[in-house]
N, C-alpha and C. Protein backbone atom coordinates (compact mmCIF):
# COMPACT_ATOMS: atom_id res chain seq x y z
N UNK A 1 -17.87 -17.00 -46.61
CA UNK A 1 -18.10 -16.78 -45.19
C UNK A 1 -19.61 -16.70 -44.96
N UNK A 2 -20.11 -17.29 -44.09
CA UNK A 2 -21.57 -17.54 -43.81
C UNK A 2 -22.28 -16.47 -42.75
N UNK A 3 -22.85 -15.88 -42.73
CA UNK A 3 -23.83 -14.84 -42.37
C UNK A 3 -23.49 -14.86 -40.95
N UNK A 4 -23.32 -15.84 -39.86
CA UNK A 4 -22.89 -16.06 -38.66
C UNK A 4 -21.60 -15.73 -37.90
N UNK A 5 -20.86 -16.39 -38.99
CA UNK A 5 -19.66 -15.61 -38.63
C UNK A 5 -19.17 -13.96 -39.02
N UNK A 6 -19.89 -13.80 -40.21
CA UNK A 6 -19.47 -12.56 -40.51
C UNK A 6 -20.49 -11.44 -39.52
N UNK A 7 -21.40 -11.82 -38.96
CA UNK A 7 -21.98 -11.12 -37.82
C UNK A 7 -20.86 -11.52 -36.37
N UNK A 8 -20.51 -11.95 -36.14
CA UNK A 8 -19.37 -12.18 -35.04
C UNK A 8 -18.19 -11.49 -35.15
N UNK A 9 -17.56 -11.87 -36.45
CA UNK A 9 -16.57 -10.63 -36.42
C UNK A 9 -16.69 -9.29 -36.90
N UNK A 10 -18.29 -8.69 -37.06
CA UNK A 10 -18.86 -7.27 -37.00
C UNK A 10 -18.80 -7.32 -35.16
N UNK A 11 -19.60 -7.93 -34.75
CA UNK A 11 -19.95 -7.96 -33.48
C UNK A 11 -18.99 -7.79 -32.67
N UNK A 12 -17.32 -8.11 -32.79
CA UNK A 12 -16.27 -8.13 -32.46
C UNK A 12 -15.35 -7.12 -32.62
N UNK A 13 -15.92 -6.18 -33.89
CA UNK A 13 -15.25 -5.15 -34.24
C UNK A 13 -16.12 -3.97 -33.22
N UNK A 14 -17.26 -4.24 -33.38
CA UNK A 14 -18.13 -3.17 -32.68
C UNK A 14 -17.80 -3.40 -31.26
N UNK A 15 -17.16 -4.38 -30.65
CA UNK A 15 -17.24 -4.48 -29.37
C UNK A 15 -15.41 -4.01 -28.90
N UNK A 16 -14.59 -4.06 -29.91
CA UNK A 16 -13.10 -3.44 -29.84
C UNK A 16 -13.94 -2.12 -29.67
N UNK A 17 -14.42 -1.02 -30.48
CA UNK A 17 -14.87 -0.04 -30.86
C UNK A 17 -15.39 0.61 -29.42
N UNK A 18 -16.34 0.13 -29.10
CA UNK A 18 -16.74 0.50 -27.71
C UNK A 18 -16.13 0.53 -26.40
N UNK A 19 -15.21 -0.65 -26.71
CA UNK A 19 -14.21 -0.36 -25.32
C UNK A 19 -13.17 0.08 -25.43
N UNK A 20 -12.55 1.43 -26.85
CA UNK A 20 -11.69 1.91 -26.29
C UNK A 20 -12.63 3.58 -26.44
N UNK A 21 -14.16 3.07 -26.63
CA UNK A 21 -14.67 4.78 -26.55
C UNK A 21 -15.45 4.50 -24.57
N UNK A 22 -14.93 3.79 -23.84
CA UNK A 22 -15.31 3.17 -22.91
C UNK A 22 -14.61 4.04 -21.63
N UNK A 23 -14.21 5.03 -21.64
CA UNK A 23 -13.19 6.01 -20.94
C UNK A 23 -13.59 7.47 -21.10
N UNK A 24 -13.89 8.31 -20.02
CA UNK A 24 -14.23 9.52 -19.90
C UNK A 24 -13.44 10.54 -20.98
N UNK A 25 -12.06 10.12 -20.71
CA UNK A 25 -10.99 10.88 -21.46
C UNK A 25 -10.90 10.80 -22.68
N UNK A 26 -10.86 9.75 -22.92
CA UNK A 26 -11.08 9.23 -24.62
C UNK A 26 -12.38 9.40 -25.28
N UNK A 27 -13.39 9.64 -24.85
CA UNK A 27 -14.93 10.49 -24.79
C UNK A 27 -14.13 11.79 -25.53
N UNK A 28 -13.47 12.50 -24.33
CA UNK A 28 -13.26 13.96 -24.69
C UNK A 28 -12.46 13.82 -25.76
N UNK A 29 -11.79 12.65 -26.14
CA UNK A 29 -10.91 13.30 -27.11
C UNK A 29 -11.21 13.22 -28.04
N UNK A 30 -12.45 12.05 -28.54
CA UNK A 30 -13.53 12.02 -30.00
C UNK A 30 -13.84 13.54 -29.64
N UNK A 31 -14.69 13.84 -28.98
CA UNK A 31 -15.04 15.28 -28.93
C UNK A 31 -14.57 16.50 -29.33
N UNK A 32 -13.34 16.45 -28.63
CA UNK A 32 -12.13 17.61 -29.36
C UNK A 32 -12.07 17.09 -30.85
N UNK A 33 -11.50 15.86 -31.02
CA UNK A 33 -11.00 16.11 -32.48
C UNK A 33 -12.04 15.78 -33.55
N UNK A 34 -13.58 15.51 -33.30
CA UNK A 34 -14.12 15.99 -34.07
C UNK A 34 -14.48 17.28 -34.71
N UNK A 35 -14.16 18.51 -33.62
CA UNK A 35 -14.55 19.71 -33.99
C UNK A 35 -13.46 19.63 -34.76
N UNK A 36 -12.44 19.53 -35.32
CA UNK A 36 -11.09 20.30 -36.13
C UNK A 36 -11.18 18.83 -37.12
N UNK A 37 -10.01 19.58 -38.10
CA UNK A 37 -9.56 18.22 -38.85
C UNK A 37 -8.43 17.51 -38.14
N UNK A 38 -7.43 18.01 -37.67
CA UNK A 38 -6.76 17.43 -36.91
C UNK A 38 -6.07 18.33 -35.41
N UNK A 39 -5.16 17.98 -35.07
CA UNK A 39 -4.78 18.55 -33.64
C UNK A 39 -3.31 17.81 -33.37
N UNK A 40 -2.29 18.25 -32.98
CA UNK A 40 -0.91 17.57 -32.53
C UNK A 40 -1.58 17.01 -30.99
N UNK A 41 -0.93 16.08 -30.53
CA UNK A 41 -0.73 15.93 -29.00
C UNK A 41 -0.84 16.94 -28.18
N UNK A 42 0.55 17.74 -28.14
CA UNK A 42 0.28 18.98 -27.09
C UNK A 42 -0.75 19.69 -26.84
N UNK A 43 -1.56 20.26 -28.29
CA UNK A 43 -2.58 21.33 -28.18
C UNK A 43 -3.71 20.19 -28.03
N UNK A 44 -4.05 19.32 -27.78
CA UNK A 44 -4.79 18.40 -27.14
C UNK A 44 -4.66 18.10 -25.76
N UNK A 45 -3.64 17.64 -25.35
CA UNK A 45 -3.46 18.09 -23.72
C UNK A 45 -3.94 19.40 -23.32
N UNK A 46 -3.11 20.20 -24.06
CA UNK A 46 -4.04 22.00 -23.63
C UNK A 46 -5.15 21.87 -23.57
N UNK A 47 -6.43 21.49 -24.44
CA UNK A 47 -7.29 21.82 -24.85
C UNK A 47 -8.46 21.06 -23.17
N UNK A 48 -7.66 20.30 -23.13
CA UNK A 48 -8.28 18.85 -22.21
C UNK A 48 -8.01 19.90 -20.47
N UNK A 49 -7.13 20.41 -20.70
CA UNK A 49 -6.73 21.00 -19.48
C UNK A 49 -7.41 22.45 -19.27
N UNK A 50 -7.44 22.60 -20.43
CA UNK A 50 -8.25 24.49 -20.26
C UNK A 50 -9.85 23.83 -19.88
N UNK A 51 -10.67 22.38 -20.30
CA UNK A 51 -12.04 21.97 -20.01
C UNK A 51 -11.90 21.60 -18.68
N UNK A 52 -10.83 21.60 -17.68
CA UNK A 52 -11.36 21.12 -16.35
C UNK A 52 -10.84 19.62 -16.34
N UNK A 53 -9.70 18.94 -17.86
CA UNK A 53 -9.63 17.98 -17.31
C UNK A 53 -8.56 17.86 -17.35
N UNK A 54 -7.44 18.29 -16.50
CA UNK A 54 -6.08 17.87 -16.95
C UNK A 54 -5.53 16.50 -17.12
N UNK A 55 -4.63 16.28 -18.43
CA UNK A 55 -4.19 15.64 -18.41
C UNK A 55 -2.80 15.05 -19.28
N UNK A 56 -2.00 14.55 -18.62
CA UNK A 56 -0.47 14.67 -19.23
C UNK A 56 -0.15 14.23 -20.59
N UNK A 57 0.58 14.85 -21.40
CA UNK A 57 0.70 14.73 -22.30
C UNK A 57 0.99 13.16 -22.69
N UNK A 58 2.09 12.35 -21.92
CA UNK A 58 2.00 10.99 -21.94
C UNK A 58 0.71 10.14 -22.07
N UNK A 59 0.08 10.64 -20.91
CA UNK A 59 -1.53 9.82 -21.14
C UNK A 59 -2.05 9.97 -22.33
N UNK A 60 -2.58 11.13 -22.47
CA UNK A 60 -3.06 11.31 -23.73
C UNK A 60 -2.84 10.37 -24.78
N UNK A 61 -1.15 10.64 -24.83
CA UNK A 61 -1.08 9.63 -26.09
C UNK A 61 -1.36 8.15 -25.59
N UNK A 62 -1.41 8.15 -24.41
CA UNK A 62 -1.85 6.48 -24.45
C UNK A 62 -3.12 6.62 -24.79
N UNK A 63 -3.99 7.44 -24.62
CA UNK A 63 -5.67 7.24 -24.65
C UNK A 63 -5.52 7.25 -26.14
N UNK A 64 -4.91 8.50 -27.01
CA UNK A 64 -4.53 8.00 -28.50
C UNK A 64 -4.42 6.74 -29.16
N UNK A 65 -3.27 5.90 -28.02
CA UNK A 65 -2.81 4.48 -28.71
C UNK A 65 -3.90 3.42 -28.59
N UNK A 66 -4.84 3.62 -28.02
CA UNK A 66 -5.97 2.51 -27.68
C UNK A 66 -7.29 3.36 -28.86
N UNK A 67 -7.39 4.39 -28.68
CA UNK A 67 -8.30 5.26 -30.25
C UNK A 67 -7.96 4.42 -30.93
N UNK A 68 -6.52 5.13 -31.13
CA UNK A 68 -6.25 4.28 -33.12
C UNK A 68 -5.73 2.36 -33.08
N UNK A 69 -5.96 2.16 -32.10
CA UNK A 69 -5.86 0.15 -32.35
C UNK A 69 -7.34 -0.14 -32.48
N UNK A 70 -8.25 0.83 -32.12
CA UNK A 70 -9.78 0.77 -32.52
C UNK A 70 -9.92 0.78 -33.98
N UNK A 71 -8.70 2.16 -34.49
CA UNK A 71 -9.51 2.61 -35.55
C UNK A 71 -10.20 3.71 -35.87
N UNK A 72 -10.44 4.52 -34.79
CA UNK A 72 -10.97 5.63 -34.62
C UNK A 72 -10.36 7.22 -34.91
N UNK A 73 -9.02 6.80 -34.54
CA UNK A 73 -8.07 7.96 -34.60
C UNK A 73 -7.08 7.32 -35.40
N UNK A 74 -6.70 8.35 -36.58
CA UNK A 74 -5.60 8.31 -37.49
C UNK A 74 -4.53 9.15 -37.21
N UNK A 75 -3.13 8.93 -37.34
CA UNK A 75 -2.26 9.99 -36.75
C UNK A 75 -1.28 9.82 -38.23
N UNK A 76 -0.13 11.41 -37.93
CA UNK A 76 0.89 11.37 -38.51
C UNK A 76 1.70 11.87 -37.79
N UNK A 77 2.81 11.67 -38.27
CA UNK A 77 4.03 12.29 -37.29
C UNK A 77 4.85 13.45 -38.55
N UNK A 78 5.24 14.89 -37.92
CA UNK A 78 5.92 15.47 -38.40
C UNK A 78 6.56 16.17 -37.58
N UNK A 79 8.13 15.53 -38.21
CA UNK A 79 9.15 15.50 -37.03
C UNK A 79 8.70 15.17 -35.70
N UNK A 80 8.89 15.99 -34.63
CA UNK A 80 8.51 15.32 -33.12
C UNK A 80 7.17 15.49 -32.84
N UNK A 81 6.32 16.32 -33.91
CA UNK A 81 4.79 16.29 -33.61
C UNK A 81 4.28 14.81 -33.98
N UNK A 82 3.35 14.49 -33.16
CA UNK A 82 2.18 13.83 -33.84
C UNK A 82 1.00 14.45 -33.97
N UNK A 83 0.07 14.49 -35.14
CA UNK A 83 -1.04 14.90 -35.09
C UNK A 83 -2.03 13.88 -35.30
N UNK A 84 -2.94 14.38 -34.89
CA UNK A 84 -4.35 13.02 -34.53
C UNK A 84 -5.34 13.71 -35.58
N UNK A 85 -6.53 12.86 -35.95
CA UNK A 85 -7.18 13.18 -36.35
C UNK A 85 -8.86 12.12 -36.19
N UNK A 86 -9.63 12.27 -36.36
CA UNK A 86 -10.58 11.33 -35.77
C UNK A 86 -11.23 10.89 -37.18
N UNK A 87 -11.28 9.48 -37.29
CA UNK A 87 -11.77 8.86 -38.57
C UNK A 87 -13.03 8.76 -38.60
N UNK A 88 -13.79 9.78 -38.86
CA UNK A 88 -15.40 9.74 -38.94
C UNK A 88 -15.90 8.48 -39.64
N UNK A 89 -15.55 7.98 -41.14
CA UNK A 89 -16.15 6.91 -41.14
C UNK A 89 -15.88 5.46 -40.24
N UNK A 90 -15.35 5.29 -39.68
CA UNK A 90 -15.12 4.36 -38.63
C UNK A 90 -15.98 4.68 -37.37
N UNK A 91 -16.45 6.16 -37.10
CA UNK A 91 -17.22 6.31 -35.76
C UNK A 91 -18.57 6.21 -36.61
N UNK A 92 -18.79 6.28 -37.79
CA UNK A 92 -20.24 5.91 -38.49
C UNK A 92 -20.60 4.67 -38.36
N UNK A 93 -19.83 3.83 -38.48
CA UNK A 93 -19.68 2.15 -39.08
C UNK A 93 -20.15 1.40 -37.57
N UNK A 94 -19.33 2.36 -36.40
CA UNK A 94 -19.70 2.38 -35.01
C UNK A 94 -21.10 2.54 -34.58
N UNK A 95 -21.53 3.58 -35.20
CA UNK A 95 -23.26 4.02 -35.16
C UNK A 95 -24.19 3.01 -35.70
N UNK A 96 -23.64 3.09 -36.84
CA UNK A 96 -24.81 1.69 -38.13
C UNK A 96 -24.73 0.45 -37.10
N UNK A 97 -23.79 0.24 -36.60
CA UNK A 97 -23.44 -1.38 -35.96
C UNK A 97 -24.07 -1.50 -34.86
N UNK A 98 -24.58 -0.15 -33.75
CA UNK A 98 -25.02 0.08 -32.69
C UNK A 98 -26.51 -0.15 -33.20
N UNK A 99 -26.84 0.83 -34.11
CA UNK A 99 -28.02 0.90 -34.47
C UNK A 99 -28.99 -0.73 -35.13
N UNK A 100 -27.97 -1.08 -35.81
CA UNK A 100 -28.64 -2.30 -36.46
C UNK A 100 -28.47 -3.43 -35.38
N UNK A 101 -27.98 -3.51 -34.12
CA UNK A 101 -28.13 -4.03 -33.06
C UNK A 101 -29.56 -3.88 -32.55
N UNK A 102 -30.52 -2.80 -32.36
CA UNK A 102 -31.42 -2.72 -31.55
C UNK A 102 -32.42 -2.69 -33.04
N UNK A 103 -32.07 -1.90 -34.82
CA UNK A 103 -32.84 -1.82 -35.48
C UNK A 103 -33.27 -2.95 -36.33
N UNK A 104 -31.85 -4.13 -36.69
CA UNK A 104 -31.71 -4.77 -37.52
C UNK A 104 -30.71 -4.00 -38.59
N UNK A 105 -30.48 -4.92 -39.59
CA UNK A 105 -29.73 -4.15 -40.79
C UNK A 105 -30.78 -3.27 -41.78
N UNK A 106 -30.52 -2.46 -42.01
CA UNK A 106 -30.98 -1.26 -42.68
C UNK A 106 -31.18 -2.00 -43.96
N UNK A 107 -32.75 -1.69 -44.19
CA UNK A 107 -33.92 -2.28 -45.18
C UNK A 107 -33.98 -3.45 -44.97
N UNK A 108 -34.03 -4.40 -43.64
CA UNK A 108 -34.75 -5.21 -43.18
C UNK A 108 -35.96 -5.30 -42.16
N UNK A 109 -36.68 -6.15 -42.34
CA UNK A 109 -37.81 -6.26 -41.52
C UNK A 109 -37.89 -6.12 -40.53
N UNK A 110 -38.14 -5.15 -39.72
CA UNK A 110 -37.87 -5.81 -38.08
C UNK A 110 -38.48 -6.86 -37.18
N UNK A 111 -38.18 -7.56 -36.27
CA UNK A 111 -39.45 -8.60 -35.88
C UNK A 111 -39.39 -8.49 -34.80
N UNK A 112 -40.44 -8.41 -34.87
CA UNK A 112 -41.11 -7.70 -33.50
C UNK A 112 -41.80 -8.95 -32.85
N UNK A 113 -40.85 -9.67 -31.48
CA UNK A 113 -41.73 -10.61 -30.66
C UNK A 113 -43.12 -10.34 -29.87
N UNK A 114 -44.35 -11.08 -30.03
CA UNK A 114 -45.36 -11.10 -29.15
C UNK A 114 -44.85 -10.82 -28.20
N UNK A 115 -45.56 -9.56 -27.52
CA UNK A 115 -45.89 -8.88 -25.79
C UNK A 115 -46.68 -9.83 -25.15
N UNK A 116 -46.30 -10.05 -23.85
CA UNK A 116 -48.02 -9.97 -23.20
C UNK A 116 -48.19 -8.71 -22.53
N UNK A 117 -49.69 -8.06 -22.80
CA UNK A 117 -50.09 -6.92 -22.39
C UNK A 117 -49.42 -6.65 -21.02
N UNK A 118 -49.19 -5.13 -20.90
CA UNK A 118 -48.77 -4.51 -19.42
C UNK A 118 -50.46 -5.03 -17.96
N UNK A 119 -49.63 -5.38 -17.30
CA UNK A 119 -50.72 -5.12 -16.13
C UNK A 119 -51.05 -4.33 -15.41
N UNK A 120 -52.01 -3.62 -15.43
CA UNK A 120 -52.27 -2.08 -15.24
C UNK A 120 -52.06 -2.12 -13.38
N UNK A 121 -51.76 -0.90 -13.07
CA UNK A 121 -51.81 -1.00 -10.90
C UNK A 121 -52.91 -0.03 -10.94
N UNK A 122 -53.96 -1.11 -10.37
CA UNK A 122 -55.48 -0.97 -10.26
C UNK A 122 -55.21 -0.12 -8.83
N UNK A 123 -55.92 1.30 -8.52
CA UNK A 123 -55.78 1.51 -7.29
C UNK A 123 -56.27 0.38 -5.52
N UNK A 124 -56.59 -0.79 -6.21
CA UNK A 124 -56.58 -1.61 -4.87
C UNK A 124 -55.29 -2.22 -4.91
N UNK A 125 -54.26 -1.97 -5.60
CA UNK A 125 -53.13 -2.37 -6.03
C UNK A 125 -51.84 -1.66 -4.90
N UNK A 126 -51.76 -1.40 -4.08
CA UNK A 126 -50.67 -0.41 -3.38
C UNK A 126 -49.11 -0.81 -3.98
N UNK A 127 -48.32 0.42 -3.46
CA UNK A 127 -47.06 0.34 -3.99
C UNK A 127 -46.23 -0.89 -3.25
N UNK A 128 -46.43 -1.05 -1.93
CA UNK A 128 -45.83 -2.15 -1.41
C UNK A 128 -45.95 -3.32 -2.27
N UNK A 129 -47.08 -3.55 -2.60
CA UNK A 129 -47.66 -4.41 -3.85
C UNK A 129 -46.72 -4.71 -4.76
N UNK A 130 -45.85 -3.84 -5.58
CA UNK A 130 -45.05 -3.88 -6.54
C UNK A 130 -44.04 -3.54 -6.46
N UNK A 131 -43.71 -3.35 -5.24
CA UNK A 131 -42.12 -3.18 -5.34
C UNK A 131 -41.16 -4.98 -4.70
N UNK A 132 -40.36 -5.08 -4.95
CA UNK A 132 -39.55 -6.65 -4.46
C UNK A 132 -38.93 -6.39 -3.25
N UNK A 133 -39.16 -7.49 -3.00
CA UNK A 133 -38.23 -7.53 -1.24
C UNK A 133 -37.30 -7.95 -1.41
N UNK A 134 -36.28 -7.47 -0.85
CA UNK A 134 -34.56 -7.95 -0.64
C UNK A 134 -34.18 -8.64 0.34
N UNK A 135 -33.69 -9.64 0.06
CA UNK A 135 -33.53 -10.51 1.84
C UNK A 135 -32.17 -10.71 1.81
């Protein structure tokens, strides 16, 4: 596999990754279940509802079912519980992928394109000067 594609389907994984952390609720729920090792459903709804955000136990698990098709959240079931748990190395792999987006891959060069210098606002310069007109 050639360097191109295997950056596409990183690029593809990182971009599943982001849009199911792409939701206020699903925010909170990396949040919650990073503090613990794991958490059932219910006491996750609780937890979401005692912060000001209620929300039904059904949802939840849908915000769950889009986590873990990411990858993010691992579950088990015992008997009618499910418990969740949040797969830290997968929210790392998330970070490195974000990061080597704006850094490059880690112990590479970065390359840095030629600027042209900023143009300074000389006080004969007014703000009307630099701001754009909308028509």
């Amino acid at each position: 596999m050639d360097d191109s594609s295997s950056t596409d389907h990183d690029y593809l994984e990182l971009k599943r990754t982001l849009r199911a952390l792409g939701d206020v609720v699903r925010l909170q729920i990396v949040r919650v279940l990073a503090g613990c090792a794991e958490m059932n459903v219910t006491d996750l709804a609780q937890v979401l509802a005692a912060e000001g955000r209620p929300v039904s136990q059904p949802l939840v698990s849908w915000h769950l079912a889009m986590l873990r098709r990411a990858g993010l959240v691992r579950t088990r079931r015992v008997g009618r519980l499910v418990y969740c748990s949040l797969d830290r190395d997968r929210y790392r792999a998330c970070l490195r992928g974000l990061g080597e987006l704006v850094d490059g891959p880690a112990g590479a060069q970065p390359h840095v394109a030629p600027t042209a210098p900023a143009t300074p606002i000389t006080p004969a310069t007014s703000a009307a000067d630099t701001t754009s007109v909308r028509r």
